[in-house]
Protein backbone atom coordinates (compact mmCIF):
# COMPACT_ATOMS: atom_id res chain seq x y z
CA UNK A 1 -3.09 -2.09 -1.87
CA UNK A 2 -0.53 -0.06 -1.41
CA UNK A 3 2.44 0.90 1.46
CA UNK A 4 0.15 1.68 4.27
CA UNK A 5 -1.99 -1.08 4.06
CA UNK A 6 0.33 -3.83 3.40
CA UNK A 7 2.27 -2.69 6.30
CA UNK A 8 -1.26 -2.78 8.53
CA UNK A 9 -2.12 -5.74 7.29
CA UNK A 10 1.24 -6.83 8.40
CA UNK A 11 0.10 -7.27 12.11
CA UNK A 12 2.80 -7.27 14.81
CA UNK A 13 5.12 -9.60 13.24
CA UNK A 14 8.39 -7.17 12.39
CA UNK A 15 9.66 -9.95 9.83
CA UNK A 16 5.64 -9.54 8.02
CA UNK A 17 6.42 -6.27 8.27
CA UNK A 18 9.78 -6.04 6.38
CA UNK A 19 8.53 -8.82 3.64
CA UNK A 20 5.31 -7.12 2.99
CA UNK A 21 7.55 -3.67 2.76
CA UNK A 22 10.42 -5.24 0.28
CA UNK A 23 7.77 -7.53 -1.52
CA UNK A 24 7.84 -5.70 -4.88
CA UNK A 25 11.67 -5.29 -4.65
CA UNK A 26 11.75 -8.66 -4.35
CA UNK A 27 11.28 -10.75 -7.59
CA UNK A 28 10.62 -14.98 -7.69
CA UNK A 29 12.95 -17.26 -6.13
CA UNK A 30 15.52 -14.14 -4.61
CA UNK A 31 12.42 -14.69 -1.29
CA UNK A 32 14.99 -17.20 -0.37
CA UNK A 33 17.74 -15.19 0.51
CA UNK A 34 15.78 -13.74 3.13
CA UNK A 35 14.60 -15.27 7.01
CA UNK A 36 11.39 -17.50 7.44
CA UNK A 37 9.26 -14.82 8.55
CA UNK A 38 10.37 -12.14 6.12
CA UNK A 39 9.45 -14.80 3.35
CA UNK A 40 6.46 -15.19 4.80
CA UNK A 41 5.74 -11.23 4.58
CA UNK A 42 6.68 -11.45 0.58
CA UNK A 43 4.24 -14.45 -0.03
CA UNK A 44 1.57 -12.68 2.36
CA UNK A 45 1.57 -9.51 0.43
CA UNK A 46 1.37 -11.00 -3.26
CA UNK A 47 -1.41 -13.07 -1.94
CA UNK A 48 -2.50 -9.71 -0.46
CA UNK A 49 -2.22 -8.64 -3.92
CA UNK A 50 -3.59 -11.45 -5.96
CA UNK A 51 -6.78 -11.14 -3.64
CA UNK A 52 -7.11 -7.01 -4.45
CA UNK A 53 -6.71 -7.58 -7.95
CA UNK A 54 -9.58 -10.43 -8.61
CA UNK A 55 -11.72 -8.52 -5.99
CA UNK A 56 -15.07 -7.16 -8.05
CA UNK A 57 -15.45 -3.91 -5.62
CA UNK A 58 -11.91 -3.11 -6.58
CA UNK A 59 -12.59 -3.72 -10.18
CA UNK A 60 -15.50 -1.12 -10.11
CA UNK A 61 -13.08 1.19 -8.59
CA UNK A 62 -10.28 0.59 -11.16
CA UNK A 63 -12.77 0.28 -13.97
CA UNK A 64 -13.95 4.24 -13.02
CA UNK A 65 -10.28 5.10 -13.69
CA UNK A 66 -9.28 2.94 -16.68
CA UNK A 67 -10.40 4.59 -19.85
CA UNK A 68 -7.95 8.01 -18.38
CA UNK A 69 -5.52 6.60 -16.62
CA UNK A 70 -4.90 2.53 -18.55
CA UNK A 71 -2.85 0.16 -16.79
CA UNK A 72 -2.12 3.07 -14.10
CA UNK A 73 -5.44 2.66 -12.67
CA UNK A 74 -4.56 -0.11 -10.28
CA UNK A 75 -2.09 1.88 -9.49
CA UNK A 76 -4.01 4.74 -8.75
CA UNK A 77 -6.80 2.93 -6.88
CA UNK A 78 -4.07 1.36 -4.39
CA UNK A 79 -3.00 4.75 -3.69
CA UNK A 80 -6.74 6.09 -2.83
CA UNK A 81 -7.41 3.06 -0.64
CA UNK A 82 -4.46 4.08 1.17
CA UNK A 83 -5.84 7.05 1.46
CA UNK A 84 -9.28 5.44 2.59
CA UNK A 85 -7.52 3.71 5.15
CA UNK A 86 -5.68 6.67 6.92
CA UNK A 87 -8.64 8.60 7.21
CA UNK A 88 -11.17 5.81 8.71
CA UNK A 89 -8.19 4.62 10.89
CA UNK A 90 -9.70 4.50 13.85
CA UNK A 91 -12.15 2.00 12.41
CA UNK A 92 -9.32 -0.64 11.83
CA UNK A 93 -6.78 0.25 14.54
CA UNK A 94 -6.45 0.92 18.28
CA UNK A 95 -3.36 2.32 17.52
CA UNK A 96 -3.14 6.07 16.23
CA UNK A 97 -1.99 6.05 12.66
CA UNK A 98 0.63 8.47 13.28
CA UNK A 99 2.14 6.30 16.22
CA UNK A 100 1.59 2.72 14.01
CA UNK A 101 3.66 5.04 11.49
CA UNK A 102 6.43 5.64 13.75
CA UNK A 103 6.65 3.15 15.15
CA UNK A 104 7.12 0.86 11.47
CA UNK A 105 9.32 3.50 10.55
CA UNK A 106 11.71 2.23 13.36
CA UNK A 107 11.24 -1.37 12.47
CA UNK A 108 12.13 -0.55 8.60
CA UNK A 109 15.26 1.88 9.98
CA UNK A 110 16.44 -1.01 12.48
CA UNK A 111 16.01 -3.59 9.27
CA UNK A 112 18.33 -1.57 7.06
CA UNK A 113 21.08 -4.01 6.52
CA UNK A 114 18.39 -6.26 4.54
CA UNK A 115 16.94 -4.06 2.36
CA UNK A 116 17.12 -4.18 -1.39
CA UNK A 117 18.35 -1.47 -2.75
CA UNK A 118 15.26 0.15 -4.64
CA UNK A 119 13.29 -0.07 -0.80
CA UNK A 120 16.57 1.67 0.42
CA UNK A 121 15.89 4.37 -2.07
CA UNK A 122 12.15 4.89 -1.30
CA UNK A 123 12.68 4.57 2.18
CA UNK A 124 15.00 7.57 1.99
CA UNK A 125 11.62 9.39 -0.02
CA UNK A 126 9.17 7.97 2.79
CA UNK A 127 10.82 9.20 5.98
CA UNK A 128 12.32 12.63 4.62
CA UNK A 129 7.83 13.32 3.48
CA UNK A 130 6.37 11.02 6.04
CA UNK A 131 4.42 9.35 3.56
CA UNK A 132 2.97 6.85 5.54
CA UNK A 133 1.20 9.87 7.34
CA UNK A 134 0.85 11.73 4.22
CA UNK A 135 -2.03 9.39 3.05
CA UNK A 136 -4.47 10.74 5.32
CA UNK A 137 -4.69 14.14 3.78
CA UNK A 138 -5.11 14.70 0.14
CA UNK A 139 -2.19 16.84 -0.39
CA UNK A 140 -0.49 14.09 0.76
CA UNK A 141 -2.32 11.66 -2.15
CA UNK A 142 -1.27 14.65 -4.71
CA UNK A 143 1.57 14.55 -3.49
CA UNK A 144 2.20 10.37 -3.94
CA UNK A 145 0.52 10.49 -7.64
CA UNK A 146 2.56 13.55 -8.75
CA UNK A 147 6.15 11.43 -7.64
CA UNK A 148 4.71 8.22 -9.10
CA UNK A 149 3.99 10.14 -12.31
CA UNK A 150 7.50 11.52 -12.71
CA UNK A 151 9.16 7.92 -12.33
CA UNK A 152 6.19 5.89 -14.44
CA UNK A 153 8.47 4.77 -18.19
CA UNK A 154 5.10 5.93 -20.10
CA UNK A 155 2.84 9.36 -19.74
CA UNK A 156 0.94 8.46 -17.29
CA UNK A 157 -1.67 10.91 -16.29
CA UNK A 158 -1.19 10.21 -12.68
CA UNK A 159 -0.35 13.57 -11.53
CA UNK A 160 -3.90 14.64 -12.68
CA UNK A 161 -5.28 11.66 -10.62
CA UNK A 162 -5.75 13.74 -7.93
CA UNK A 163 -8.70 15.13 -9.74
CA UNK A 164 -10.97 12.01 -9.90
CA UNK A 165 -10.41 10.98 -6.16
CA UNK A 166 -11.89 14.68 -5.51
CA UNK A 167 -15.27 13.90 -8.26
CA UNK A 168 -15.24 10.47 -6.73
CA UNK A 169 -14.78 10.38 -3.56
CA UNK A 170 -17.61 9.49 -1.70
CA UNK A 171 -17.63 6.13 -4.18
CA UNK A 172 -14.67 5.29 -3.98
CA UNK A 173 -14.71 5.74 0.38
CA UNK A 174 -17.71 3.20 0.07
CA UNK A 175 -15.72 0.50 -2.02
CA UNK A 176 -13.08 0.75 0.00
CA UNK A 177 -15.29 0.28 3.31
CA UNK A 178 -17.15 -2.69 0.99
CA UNK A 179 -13.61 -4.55 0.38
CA UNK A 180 -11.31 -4.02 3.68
CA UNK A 181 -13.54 -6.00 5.75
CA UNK A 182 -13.33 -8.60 3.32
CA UNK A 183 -9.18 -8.33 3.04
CA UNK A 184 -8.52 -8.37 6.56
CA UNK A 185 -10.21 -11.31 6.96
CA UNK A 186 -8.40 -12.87 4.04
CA UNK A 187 -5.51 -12.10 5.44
CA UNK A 188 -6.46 -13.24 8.76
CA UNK A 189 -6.64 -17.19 7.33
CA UNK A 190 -3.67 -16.39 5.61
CA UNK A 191 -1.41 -15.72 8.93
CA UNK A 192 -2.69 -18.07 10.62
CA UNK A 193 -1.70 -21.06 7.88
């Protein structure tokens, strides 16, 4: 999963919020330098992770990509179920998606002082293109892949990505509809441990 659904997933808890958000900046043991409930954000969203990556529907989805796009697939298909989520948002949320992304834009802007530096960086990137809100439309997703491609260390295709959401897309909606019911819950027994 990527941003947007780590942060939903998240709940109400601002310290979830902020460990799920700095989770990838965050590597092993440096979870300790930050409070109980941001740890618990960190460790929530590599379960979140670990969970995604063994799931088979999200498999299917990857393995659609992987002969193209390699190791970038998983990539790629945690970027489209982003996407997914923005646009069936009202299935999952109460909450509009463009005020849930406000308002965890103020929690991240209010957190500052404990960011690592790379979030600091993307945050700057996320707020200036409102990429939280960006994921519902799919110049938004072009968008996302076309950045991700220009920073990836190898060729990675991504920017062409864009392509296969559009010849996939009513597959890859379904998978995604398949498998969030199943994460939530997941996650669900996870926050309450």
């Amino acid at each position: 999963m990527n941003f947007l659904s780590h942060l939903y997933l998240a709940g109400d808890s601002e310290g979830l919020i902020i460990g799920n958000y700095i989770a990838d900046s965050v590597k092993g043991s440096a979870l300790l330098n930050y409070s109980p409930e941001i740890q618990k954000g960190i460790i929530l969203h590599r379960k979140i992770d670990t969970f995604t990556d063994s799931h088979p529907i999200v498999k299917q989805s990857k393995q659609r990509l992987r002969e193209k796009y390699k190791k970038y697939a998983s990539v790629i298909v945690d970027i489209y179920y982003d996407h997914y989520l923005a646009i069936n948002w009202n299935t999952y949320s109460h909450v509009g998606l463009k005020e849930f992304t406000q308002n965890v834009y103020q929690i991240i802007k209010s957190n500052h002082d404990v960011l690592p530096e790379k979030s600091v960086d993307f945050t700057k990137y996320m707020l200036q293109h409102d990429i939280l809100f960006a994921y519902s439309k799919l110049e938004g997703i072009e968008k996302v892949l076309s950045g991700m491609a220009s920073r990836a260390s190898f060729q990675s295709n991504m920017e062409h990505a864009i392509n296969d959401l559009r010849e996939y897309y009513q597959e890859f909606d379904q998978e995604f509809n398949l498998f969030f019911p199943e994460l939530k819950q997941f996650v669900n027994t996870q926050i309450e441990i």
